[in-house]
C-alpha atoms as a PDB file:
ATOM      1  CA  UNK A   1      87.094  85.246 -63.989  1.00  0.00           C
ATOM      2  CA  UNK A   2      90.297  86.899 -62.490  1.00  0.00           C
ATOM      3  CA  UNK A   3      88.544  90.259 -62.819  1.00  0.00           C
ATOM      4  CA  UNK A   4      85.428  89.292 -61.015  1.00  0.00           C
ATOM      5  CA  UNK A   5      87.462  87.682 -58.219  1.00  0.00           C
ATOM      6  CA  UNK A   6      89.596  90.738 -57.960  1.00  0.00           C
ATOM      7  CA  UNK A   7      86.348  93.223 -58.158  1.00  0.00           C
ATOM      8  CA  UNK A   8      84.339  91.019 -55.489  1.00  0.00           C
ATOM      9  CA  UNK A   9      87.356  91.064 -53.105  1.00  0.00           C
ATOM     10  CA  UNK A  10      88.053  94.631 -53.634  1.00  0.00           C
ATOM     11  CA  UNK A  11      84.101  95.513 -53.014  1.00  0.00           C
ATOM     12  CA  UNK A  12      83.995  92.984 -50.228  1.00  0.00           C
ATOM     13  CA  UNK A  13      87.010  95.399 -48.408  1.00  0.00           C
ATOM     14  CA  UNK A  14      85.621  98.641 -48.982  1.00  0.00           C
ATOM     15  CA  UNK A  15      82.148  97.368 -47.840  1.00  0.00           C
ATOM     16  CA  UNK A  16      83.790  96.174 -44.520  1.00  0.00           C
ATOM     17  CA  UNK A  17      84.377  99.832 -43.836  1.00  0.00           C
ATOM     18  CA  UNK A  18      81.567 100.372 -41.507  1.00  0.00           C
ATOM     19  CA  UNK A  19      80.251 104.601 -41.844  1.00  0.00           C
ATOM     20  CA  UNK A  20      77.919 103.754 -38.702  1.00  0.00           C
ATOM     21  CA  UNK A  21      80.929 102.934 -36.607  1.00  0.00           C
ATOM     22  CA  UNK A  22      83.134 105.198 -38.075  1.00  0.00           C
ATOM     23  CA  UNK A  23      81.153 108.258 -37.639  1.00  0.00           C
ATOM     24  CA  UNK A  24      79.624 107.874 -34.325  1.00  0.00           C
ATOM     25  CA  UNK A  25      83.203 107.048 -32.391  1.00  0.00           C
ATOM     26  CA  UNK A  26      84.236 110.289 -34.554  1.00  0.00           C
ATOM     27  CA  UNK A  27      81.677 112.702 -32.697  1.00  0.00           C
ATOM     28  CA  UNK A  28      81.822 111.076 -29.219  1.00  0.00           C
ATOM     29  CA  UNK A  29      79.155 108.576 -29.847  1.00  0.00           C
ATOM     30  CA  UNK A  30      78.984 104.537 -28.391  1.00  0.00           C
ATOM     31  CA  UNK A  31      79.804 101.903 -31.105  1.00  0.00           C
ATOM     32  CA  UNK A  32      76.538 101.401 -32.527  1.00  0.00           C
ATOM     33  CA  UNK A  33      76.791  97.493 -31.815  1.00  0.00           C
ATOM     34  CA  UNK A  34      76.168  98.137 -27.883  1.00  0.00           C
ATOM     35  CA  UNK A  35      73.007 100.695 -28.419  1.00  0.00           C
ATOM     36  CA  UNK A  36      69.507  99.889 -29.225  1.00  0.00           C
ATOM     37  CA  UNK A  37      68.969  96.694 -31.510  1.00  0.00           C
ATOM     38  CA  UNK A  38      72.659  96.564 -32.021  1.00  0.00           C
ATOM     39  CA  UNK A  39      72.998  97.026 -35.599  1.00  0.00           C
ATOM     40  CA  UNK A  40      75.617  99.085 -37.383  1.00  0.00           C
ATOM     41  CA  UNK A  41      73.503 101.040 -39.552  1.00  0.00           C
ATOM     42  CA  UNK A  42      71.251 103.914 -40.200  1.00  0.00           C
ATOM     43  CA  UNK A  43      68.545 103.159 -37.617  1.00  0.00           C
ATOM     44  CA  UNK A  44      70.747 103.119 -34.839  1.00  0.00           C
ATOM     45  CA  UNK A  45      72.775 106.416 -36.186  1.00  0.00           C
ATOM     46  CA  UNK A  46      69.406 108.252 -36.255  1.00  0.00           C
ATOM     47  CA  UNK A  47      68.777 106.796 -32.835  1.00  0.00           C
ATOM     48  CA  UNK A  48      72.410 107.515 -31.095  1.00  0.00           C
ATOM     49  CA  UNK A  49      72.798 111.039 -33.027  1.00  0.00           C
ATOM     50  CA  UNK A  50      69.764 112.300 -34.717  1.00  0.00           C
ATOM     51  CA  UNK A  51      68.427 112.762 -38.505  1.00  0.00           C
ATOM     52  CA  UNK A  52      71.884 114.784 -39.956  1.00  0.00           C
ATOM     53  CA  UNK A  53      74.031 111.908 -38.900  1.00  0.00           C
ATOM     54  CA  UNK A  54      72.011 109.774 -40.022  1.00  0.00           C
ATOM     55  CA  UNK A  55      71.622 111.036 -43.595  1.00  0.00           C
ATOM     56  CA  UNK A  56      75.636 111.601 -43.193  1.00  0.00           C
ATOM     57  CA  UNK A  57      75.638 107.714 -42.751  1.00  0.00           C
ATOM     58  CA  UNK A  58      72.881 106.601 -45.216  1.00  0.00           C
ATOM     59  CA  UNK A  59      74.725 109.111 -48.104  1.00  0.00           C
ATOM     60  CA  UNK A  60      77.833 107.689 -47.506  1.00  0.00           C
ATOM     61  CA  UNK A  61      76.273 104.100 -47.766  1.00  0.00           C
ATOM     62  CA  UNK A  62      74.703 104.647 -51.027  1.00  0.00           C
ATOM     63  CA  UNK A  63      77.632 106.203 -52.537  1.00  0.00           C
ATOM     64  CA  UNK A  64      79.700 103.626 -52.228  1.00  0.00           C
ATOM     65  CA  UNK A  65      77.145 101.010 -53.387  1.00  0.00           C
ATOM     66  CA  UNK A  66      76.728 103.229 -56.395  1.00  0.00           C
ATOM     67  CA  UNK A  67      80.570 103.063 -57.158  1.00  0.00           C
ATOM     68  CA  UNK A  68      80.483  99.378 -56.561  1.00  0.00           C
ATOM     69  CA  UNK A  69      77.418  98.996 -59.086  1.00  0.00           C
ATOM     70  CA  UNK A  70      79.523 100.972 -61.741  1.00  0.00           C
ATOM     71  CA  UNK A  71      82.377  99.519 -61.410  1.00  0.00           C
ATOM     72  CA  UNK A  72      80.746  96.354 -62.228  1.00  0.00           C
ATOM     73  CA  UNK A  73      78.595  97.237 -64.931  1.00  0.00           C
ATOM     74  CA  UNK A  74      81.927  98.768 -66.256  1.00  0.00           C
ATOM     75  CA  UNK A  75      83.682  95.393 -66.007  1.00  0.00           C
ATOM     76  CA  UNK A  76      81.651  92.276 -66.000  1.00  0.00           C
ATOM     77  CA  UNK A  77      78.687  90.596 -67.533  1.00  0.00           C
ATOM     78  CA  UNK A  78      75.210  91.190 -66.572  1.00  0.00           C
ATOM     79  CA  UNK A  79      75.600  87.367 -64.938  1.00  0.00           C
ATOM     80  CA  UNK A  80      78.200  88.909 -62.688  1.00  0.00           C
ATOM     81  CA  UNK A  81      77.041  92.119 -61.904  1.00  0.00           C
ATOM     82  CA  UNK A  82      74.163  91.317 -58.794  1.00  0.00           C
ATOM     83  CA  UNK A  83      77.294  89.483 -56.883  1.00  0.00           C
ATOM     84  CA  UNK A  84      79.088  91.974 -56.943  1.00  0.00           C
ATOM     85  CA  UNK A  85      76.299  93.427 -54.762  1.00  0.00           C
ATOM     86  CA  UNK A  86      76.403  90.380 -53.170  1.00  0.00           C
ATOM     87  CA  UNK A  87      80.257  90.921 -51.601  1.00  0.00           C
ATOM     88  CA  UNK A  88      79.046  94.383 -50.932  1.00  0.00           C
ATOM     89  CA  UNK A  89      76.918  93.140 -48.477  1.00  0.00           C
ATOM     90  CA  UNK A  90      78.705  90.452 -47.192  1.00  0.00           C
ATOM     91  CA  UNK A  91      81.494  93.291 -46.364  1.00  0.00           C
ATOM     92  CA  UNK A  92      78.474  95.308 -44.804  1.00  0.00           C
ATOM     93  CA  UNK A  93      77.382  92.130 -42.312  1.00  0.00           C
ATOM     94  CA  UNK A  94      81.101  90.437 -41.784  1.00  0.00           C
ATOM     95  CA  UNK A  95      83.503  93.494 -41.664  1.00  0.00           C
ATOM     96  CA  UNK A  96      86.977  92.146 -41.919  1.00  0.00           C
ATOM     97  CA  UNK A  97      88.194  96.111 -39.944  1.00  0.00           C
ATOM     98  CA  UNK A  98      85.385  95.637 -37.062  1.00  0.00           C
ATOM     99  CA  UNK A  99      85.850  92.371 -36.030  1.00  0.00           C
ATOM    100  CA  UNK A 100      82.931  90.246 -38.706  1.00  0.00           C
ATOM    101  CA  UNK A 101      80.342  92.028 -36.774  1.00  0.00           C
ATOM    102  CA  UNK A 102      78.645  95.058 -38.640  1.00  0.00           C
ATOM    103  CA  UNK A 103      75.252  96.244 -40.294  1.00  0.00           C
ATOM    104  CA  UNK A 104      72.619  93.864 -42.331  1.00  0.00           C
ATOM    105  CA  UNK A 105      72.881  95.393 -45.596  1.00  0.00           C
ATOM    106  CA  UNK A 106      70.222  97.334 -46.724  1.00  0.00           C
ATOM    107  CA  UNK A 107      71.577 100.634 -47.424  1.00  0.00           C
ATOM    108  CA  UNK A 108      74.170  99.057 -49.550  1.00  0.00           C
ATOM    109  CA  UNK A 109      71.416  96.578 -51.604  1.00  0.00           C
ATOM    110  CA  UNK A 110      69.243 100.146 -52.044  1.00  0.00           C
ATOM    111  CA  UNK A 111      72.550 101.952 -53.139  1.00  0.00           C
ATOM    112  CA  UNK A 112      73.480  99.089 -55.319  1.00  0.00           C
ATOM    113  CA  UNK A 113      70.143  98.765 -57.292  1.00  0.00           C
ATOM    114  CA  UNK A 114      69.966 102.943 -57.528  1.00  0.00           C
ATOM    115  CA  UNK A 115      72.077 102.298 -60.676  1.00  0.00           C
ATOM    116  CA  UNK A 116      70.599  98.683 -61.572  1.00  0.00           C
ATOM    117  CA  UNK A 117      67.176  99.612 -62.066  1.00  0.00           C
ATOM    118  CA  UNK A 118      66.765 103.362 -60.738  1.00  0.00           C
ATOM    119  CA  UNK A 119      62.996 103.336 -61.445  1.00  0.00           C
ATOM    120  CA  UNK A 120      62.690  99.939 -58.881  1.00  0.00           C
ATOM    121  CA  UNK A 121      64.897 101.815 -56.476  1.00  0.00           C
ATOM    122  CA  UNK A 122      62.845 105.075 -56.067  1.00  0.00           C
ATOM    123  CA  UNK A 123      59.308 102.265 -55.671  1.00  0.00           C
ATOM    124  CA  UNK A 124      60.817 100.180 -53.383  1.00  0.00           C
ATOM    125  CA  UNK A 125      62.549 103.254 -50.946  1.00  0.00           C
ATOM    126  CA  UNK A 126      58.406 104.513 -51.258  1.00  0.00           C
ATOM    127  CA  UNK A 127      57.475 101.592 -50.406  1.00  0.00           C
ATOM    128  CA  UNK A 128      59.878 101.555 -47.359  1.00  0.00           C
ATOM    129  CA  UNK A 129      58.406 104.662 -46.236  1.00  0.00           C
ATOM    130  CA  UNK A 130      54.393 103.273 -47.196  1.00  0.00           C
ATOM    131  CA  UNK A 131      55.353 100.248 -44.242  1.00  0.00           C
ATOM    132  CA  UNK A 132      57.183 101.795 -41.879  1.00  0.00           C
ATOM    133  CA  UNK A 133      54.296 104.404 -41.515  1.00  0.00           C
ATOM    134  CA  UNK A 134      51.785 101.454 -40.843  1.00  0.00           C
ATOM    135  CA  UNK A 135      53.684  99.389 -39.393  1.00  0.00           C
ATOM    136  CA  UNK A 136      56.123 101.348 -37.681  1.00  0.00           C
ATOM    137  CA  UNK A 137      58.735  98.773 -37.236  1.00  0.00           C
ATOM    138  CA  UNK A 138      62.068  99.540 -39.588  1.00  0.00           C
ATOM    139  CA  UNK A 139      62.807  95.951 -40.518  1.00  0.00           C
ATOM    140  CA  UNK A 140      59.362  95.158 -41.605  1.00  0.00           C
ATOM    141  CA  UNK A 141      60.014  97.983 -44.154  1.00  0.00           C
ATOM    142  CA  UNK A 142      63.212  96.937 -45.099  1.00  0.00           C
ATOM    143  CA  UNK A 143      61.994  93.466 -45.803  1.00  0.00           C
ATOM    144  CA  UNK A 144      59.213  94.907 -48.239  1.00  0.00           C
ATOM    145  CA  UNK A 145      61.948  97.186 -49.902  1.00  0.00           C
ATOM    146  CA  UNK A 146      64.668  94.686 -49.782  1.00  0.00           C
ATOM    147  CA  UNK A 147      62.010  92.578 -51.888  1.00  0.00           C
ATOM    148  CA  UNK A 148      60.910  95.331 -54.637  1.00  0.00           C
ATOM    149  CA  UNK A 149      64.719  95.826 -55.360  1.00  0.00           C
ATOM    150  CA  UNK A 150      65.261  92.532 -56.263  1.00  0.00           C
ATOM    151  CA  UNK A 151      62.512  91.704 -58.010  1.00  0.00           C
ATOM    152  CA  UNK A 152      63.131  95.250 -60.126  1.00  0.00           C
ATOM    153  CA  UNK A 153      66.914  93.735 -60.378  1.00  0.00           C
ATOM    154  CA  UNK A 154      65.751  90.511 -61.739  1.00  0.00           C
ATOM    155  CA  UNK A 155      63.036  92.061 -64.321  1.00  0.00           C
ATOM    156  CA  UNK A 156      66.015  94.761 -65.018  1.00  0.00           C
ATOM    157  CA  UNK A 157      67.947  91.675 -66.651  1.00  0.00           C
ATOM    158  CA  UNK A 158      65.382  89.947 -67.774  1.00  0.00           C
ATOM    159  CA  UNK A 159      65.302  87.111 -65.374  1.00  0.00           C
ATOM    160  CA  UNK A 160      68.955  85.707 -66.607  1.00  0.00           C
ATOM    161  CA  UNK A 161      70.188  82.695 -64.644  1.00  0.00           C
ATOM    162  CA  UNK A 162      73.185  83.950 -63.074  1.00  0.00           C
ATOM    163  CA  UNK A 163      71.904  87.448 -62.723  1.00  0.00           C
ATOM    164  CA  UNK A 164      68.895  86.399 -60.669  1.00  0.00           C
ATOM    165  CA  UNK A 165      70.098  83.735 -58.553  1.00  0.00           C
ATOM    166  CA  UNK A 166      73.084  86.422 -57.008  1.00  0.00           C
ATOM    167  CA  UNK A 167      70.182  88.972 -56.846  1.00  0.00           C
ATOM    168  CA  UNK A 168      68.098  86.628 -54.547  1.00  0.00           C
ATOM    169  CA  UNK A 169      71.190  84.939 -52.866  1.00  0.00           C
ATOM    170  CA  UNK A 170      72.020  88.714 -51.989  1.00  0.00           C
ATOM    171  CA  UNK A 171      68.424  89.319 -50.527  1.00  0.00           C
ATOM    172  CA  UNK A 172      68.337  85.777 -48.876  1.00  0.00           C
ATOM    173  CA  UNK A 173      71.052  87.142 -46.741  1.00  0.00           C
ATOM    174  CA  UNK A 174      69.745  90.343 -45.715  1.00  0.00           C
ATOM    175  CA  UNK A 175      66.648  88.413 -44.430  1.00  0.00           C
ATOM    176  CA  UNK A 176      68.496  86.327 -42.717  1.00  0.00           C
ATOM    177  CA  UNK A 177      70.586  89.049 -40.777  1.00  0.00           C
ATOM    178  CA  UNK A 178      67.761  90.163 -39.662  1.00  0.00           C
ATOM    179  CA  UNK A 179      66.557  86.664 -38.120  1.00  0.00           C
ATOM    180  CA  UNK A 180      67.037  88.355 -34.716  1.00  0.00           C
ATOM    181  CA  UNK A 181      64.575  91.366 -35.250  1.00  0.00           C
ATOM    182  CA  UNK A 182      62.224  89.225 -35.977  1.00  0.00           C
ATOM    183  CA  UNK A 183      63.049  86.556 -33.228  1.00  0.00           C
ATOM    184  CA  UNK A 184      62.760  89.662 -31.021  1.00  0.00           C
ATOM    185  CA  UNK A 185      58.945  90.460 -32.317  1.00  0.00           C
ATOM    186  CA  UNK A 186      58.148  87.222 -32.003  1.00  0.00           C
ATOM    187  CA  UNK A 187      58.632  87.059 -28.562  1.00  0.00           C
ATOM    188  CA  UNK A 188      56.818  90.390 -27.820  1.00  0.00           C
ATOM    189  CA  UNK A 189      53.990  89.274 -30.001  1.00  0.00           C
ATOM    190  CA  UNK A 190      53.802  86.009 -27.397  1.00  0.00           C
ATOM    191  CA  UNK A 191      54.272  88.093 -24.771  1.00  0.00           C
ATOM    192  CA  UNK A 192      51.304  90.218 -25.525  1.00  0.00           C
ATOM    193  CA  UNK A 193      49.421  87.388 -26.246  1.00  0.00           C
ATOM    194  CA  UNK A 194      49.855  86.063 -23.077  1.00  0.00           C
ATOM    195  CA  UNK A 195      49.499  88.664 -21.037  1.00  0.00           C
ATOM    196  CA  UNK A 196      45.850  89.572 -22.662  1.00  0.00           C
END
């Protein structure tokens, strides 16, 4: 118990180091927070500084998620493992160095589950890409992939208890940070329905 509160601190604080913010004040760029949908992530890296910084961003993202993943197959039970992903996330969205306001977590769920259940990860980043080129929309995608990692998380350890309910506590709350994207397309959706 004391090692999984130490690891789930310890992941929570390197997870609150937000790469988006980090990198774009580095080359002259606006805090990602104040551009665009205001979310410190990929998307609004690509956005702000183009595909390299992006992939600078999204590398640096997984990497970390992939440390976090072995460190915690390393120490803990399978139970514990998927909330350790959990505090990764929770570092990603409430950033104890910018303030509790940073990024919704996907990179670092994807990064996370690369090690989990490799196989799931590689489907569910296709079936990011599948989405996004019919629907064209980011978060849409996300939502799909967000959903094929956990469900290849969960089959990955056989559905234990624990195990599953950290995996879909962890993709509860990447939904719900994105509860303003979708607020958003609701309203243009009503819009358009109005107008026509």
């Amino acid at each position: 118990m004391i090692t999984f509160g130490i690891l789930f601190l310890s992941v929570y604080v390197a997870g609150s180091v937000n790469f988006a913010i980090l990198v774009l004040s580095a080359i002259g760029k606006a805090d990602p927070r104040t551009q665009f949908s205001g979310n410190a992530g990929t998307t609004n890296v690509y956005r702000q500084a183009g595909l390299v910084w992006a992939a600078v961003v999204l590398l640096l993202d997984l990497g970390r998620a992939m440390a976090a993943a072995a460190l915690a197959v390393h120490f803990l039970p399978i139970a514990g493992v998927p909330w350790i992903g959990l505090s990764l996330v929770l570092g990603n969205r409430f950033p104890c160095f910018h303030r509790f306001r940073g990024g919704k977590g996907v990179a670092g769920f994807l990064g996370f589950t690369i090690l989990l259940a490799p196989v799931a990860a590689a489907l569910a980043a296709l079936l990011w890409v599948a989405v996004y080129r019919v629907a064209q929309i980011p978060f849409i995608a996300s939502f799909f992939m967000i959903s094929a990692l956990a469900m290849g998380t969960m089959i990955t350890y056989n559905f234990e208890t624990i195990a599953a309910a950290g995996t879909i506590v962890t993709a509860l709350l990447i939904f719900y940070n994105h509860r303003q994207n979708v607020a958003a397309l609701l309203q243009k959706q009503g819009k358009s329905h109005e107008s026509s």
